[in-house]
Protein backbone atom coordinates (compact mmCIF):
# COMPACT_ATOMS: atom_id res chain seq x y z
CA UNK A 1 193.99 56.15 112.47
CA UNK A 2 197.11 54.65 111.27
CA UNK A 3 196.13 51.75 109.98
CA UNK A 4 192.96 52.79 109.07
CA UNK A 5 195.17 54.84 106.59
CA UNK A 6 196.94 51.77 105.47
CA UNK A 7 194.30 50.09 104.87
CA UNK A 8 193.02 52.58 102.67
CA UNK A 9 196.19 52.57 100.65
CA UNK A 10 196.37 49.62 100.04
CA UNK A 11 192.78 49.37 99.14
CA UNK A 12 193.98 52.28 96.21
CA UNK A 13 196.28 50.30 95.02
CA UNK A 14 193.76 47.46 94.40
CA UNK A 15 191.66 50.23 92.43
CA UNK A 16 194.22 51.20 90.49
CA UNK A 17 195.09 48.03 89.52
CA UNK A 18 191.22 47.07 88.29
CA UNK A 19 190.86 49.93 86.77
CA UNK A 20 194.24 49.53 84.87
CA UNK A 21 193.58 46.10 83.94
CA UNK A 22 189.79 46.99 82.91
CA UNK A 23 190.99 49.69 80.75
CA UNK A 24 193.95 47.19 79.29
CA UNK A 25 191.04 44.94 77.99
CA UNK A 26 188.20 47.34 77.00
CA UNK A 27 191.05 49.16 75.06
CA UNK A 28 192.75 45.99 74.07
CA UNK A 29 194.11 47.26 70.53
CA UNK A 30 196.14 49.97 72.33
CA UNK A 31 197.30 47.34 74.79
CA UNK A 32 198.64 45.23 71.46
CA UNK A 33 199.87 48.26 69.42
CA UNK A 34 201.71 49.31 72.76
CA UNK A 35 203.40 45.84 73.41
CA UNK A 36 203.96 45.31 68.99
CA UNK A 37 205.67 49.31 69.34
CA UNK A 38 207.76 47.85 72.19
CA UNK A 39 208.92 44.66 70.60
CA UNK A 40 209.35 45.68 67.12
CA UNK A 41 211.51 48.79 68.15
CA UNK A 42 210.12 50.17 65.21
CA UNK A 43 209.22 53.84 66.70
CA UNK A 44 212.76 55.34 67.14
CA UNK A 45 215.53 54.99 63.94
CA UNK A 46 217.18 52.14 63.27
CA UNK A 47 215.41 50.02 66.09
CA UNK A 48 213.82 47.34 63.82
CA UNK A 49 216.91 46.83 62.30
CA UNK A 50 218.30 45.67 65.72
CA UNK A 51 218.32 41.73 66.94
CA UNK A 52 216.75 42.75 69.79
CA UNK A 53 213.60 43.36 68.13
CA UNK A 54 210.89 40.69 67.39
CA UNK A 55 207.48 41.20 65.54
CA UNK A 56 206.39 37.41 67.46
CA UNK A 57 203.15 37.48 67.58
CA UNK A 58 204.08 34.73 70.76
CA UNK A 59 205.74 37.40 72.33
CA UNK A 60 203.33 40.39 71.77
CA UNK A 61 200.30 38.45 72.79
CA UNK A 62 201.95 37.02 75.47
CA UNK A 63 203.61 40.22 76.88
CA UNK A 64 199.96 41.97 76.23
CA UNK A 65 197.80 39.50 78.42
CA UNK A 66 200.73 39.41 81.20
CA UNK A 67 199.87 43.14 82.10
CA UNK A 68 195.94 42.93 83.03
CA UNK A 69 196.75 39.63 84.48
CA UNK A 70 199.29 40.90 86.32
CA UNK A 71 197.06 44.14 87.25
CA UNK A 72 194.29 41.34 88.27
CA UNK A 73 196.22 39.25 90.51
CA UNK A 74 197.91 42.47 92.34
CA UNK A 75 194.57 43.91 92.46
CA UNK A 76 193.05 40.81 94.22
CA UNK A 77 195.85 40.40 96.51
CA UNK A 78 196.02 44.01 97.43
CA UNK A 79 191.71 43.89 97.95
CA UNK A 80 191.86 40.39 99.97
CA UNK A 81 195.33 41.89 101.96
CA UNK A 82 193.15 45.26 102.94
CA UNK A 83 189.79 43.14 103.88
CA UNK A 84 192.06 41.41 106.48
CA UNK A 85 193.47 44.23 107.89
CA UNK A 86 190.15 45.50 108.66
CA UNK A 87 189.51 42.24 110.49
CA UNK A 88 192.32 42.98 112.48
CA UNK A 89 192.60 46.79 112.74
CA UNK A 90 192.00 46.66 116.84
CA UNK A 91 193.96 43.41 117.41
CA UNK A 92 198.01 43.37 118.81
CA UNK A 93 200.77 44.76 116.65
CA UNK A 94 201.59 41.16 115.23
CA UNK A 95 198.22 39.65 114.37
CA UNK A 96 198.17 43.39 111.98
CA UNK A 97 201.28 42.64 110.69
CA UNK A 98 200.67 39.11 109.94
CA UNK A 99 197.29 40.28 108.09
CA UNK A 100 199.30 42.66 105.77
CA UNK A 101 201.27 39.73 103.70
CA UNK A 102 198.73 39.90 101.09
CA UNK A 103 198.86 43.28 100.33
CA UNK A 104 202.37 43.80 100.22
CA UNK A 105 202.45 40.98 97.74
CA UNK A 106 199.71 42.56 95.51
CA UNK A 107 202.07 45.73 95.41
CA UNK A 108 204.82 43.17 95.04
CA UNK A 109 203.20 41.82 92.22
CA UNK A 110 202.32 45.44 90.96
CA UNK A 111 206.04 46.39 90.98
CA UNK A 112 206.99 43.29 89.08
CA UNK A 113 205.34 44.07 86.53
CA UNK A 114 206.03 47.93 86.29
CA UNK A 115 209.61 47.48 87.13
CA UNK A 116 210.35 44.18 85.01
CA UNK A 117 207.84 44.36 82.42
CA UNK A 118 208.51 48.20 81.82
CA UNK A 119 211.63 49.25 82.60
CA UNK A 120 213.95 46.23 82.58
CA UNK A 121 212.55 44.87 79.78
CA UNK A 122 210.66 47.19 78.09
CA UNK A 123 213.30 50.29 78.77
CA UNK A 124 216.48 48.58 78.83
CA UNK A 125 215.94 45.21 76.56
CA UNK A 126 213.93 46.92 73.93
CA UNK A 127 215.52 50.22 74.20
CA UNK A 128 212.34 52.02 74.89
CA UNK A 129 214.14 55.17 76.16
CA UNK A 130 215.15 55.90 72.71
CA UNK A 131 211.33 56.27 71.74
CA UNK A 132 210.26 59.48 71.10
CA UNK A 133 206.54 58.61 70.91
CA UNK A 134 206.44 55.90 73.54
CA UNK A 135 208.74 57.57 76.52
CA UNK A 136 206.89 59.61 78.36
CA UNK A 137 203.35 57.68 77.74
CA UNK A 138 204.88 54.21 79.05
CA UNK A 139 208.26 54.78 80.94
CA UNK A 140 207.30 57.73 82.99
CA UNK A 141 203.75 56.49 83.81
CA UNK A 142 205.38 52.77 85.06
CA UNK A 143 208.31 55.13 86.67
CA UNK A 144 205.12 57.38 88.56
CA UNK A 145 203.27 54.39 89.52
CA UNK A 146 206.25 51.90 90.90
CA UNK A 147 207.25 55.01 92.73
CA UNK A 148 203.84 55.48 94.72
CA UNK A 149 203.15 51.65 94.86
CA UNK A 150 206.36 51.07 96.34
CA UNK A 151 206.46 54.07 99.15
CA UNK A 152 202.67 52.71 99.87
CA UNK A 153 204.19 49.38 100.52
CA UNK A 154 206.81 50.51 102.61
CA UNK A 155 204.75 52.41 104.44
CA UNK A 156 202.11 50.09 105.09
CA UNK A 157 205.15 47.60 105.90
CA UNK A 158 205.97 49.80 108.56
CA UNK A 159 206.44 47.90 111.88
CA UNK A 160 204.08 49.22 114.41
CA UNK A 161 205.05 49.16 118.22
């Protein structure tokens, strides 16, 4: 039942990372006006004014397509990593183990982009924190989500005996 469990996190995590990425592109002008917000610094006083900030369009599109890409490829690696551990839910503790690299590097890839894109460059380059209308919506939800990927990939990283 254990790793039946595991499985089945891991195969959320792949979910949630479709979905995310679907809604990143069918939405795609609130993707752009979320990454523009974040660059510019322009929703909090005086942020524009700071060097920090960039209006790029290199650097918003770029920053914009990184996230569903980065959703994708954690998604695919988390689906792939959970199809092989159900190919080897019955077999010996280290032929399971060995089929959970995958999907510890989808929610590797998942945290890299909450955790860099978000908070160490979103939060602490571009100074999100100081954003009144941005705060809660992107810092909190990328703070929720790294917090339940990551204890889902600890978990499932769990040695087994």
């Amino acid at each position: 039942m254990l790793r039946i469990t595991k499985i089945i996190l891991v195969a959320l995590v792949a979910v949630w990372a479709f979905l995310g990425a679907a809604f990143n592109i069918l939405h795609w002008g609130e993707t752009v006006g979320a990454v523009r917000a974040t660059a510019t610094m322009a929703t909090f006083d005086g942020g524009a004014e700071n060097w920090r900030a960039t209006s790029s369009p290199v650097v918003i599109w770029l920053g914009a397509m990184l996230i569903p890409a980065l959703k994708t490829t954690a998604g695919l690696c988390c689906l792939i990593g959970a199809g092989r551990m159900w190919a080897a839910r019955k077999d010996d503790a280290p032929t399971f183990a060995a089929a959970k690299t995958l999907a510890l590097s989808g929610c590797a890839i998942a945290m890299i982009l909450l955790f860099g894109g978000w908070i160490v460059i979103a939060e602490t380059w571009f100074e999100l924190w100081r954003s009144d209308a941005l705060r809660d919506v992107a810092l909190q939800s990328a703070f929720r989500y790294g917090a339940m990927i990551m204890l889902i990939a600890l978990f499932v990283g769990a040695r087994e005996d």
